[in-house]
N, C-alpha and C. Protein backbone atom coordinates (compact mmCIF):
# COMPACT_ATOMS: atom_id res chain seq x y z
N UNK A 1 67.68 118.45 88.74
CA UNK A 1 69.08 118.10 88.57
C UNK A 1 69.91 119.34 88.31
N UNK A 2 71.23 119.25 88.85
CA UNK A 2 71.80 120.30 88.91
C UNK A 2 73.42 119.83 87.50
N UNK A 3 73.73 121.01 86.98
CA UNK A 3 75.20 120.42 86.42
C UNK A 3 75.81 119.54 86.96
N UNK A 4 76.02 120.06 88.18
CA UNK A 4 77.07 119.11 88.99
C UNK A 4 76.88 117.80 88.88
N UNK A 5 75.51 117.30 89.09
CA UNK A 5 75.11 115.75 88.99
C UNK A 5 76.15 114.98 87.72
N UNK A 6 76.41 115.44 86.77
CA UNK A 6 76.61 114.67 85.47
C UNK A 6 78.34 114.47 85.70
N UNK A 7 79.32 115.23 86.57
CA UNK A 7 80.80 115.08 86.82
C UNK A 7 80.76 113.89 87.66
N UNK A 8 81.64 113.18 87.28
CA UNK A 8 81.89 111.79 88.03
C UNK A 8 82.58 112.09 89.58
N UNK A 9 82.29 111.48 90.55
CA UNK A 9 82.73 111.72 91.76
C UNK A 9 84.23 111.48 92.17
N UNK A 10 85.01 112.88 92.61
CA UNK A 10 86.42 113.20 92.77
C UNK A 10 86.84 111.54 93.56
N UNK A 11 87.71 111.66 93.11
CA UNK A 11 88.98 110.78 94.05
C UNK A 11 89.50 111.20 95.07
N UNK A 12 89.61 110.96 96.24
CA UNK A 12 90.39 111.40 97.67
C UNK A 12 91.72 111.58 96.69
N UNK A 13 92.16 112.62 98.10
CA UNK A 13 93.59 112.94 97.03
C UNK A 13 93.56 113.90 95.45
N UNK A 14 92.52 113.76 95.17
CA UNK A 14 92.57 114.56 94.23
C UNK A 14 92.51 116.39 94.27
N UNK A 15 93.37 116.98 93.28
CA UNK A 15 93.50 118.18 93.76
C UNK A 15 91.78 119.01 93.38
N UNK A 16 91.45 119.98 94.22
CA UNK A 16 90.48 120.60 93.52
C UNK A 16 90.55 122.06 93.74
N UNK A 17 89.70 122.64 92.95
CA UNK A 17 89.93 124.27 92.69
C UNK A 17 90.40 124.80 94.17
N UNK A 18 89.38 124.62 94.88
CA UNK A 18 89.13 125.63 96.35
C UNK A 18 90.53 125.24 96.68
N UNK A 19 91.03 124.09 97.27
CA UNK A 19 92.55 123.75 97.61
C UNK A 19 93.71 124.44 97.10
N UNK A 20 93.38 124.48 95.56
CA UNK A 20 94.60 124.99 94.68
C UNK A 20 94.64 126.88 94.90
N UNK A 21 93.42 127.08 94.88
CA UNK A 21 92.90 129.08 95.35
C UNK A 21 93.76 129.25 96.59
N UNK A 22 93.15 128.43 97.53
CA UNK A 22 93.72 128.56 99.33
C UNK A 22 95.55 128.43 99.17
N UNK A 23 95.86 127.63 98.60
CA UNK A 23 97.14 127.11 98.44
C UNK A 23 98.14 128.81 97.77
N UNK A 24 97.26 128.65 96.59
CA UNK A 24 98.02 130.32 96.22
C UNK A 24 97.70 131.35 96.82
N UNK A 25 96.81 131.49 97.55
CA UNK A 25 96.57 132.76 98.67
C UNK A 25 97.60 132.64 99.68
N UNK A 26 98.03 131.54 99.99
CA UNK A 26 98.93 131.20 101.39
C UNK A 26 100.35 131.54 100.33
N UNK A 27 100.57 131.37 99.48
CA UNK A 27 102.22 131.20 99.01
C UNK A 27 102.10 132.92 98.69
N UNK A 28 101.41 133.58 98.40
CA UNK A 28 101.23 134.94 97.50
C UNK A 28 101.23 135.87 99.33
N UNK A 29 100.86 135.22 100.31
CA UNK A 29 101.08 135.89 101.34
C UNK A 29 102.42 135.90 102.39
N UNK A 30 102.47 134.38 102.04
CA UNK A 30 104.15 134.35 102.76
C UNK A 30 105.22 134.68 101.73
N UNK A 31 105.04 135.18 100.25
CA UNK A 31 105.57 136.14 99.25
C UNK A 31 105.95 137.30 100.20
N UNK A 32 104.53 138.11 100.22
CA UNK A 32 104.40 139.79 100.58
C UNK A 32 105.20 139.90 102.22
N UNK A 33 105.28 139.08 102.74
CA UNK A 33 105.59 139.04 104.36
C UNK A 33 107.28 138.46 104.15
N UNK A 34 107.82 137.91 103.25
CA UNK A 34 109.32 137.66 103.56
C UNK A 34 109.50 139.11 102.60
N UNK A 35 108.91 139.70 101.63
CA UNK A 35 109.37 141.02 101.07
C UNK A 35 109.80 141.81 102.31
N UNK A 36 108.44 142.32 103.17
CA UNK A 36 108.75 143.24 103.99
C UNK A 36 109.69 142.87 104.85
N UNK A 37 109.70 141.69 105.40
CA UNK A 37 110.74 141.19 106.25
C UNK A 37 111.96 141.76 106.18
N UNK A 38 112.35 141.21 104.53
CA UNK A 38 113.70 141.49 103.84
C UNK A 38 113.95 143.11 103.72
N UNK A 39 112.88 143.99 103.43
CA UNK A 39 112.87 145.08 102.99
C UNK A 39 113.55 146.01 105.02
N UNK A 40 112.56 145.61 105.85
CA UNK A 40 112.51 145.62 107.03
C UNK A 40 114.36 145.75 107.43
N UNK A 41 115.04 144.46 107.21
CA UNK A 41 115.96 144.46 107.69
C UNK A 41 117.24 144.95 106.73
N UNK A 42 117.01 145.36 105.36
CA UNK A 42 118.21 146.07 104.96
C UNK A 42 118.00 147.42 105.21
N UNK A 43 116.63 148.06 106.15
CA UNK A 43 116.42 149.10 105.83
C UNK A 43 117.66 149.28 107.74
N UNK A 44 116.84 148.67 108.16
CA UNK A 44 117.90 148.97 109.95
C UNK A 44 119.33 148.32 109.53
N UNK A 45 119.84 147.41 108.65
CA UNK A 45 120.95 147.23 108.12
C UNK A 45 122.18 148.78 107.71
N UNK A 46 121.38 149.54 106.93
CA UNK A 46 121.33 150.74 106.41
C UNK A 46 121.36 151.77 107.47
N UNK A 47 120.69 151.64 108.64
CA UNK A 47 120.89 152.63 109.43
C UNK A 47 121.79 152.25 110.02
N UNK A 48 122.57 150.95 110.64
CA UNK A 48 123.30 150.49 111.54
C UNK A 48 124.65 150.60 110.94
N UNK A 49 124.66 150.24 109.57
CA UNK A 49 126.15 150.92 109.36
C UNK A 49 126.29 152.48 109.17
N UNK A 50 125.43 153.73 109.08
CA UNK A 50 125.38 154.97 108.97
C UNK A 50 125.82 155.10 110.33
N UNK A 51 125.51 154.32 111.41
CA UNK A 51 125.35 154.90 112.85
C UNK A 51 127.31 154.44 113.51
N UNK A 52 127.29 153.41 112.81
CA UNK A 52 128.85 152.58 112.87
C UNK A 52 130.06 153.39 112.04
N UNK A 53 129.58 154.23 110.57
CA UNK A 53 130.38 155.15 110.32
C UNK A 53 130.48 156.36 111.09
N UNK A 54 130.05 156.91 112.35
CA UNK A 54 130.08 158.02 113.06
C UNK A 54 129.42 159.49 112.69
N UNK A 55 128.02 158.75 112.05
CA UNK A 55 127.24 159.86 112.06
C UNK A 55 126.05 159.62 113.01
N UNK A 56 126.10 160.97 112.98
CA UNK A 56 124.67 161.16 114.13
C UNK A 56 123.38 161.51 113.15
N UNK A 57 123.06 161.68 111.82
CA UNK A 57 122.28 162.30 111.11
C UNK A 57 121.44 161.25 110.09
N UNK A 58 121.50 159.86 111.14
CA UNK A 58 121.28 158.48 109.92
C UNK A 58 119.36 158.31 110.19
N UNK A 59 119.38 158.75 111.42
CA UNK A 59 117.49 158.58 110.98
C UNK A 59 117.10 159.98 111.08
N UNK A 60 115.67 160.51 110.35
CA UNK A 60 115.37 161.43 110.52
C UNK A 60 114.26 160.96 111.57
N UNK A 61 114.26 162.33 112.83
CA UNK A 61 113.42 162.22 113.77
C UNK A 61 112.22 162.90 113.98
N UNK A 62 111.64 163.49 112.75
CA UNK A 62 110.45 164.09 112.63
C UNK A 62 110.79 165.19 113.49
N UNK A 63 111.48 166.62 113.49
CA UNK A 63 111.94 167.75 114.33
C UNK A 63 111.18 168.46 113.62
N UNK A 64 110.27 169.52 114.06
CA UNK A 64 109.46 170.50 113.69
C UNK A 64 110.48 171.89 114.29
């Protein structure tokens, strides 16, 4: 006999660990992915009005 034997058998519908883990891996990832998203677009936000005030000097182009 194992531990497990002695827990009474889940209910459909009922929440359980592995579900609740998977569940916060998925919310903690579509977290990190609307960050960059957001981060993503104030960053070309930022260049697009530098480029709209009439400079030419708004991205650096890696010039050796």
């Amino acid at each position: 006999m194992t531990a497990n034997d002695n827990r009474p058998p889940r209910r459909p519908g009922e929440p359980n660990a592995r579900g609740t883990a998977a569940a916060l891996a998925a919310v903690v990832v579509i977290g990190l992915a609307l960050f960059w998203a957001v981060s993503a677009i104030r960053s070309h936000n930022a260049v697009q009005n530098c480029i709209d005030s009439g400079r030419h000097d708004c991205v650096d182009l890696g010039a050796e």
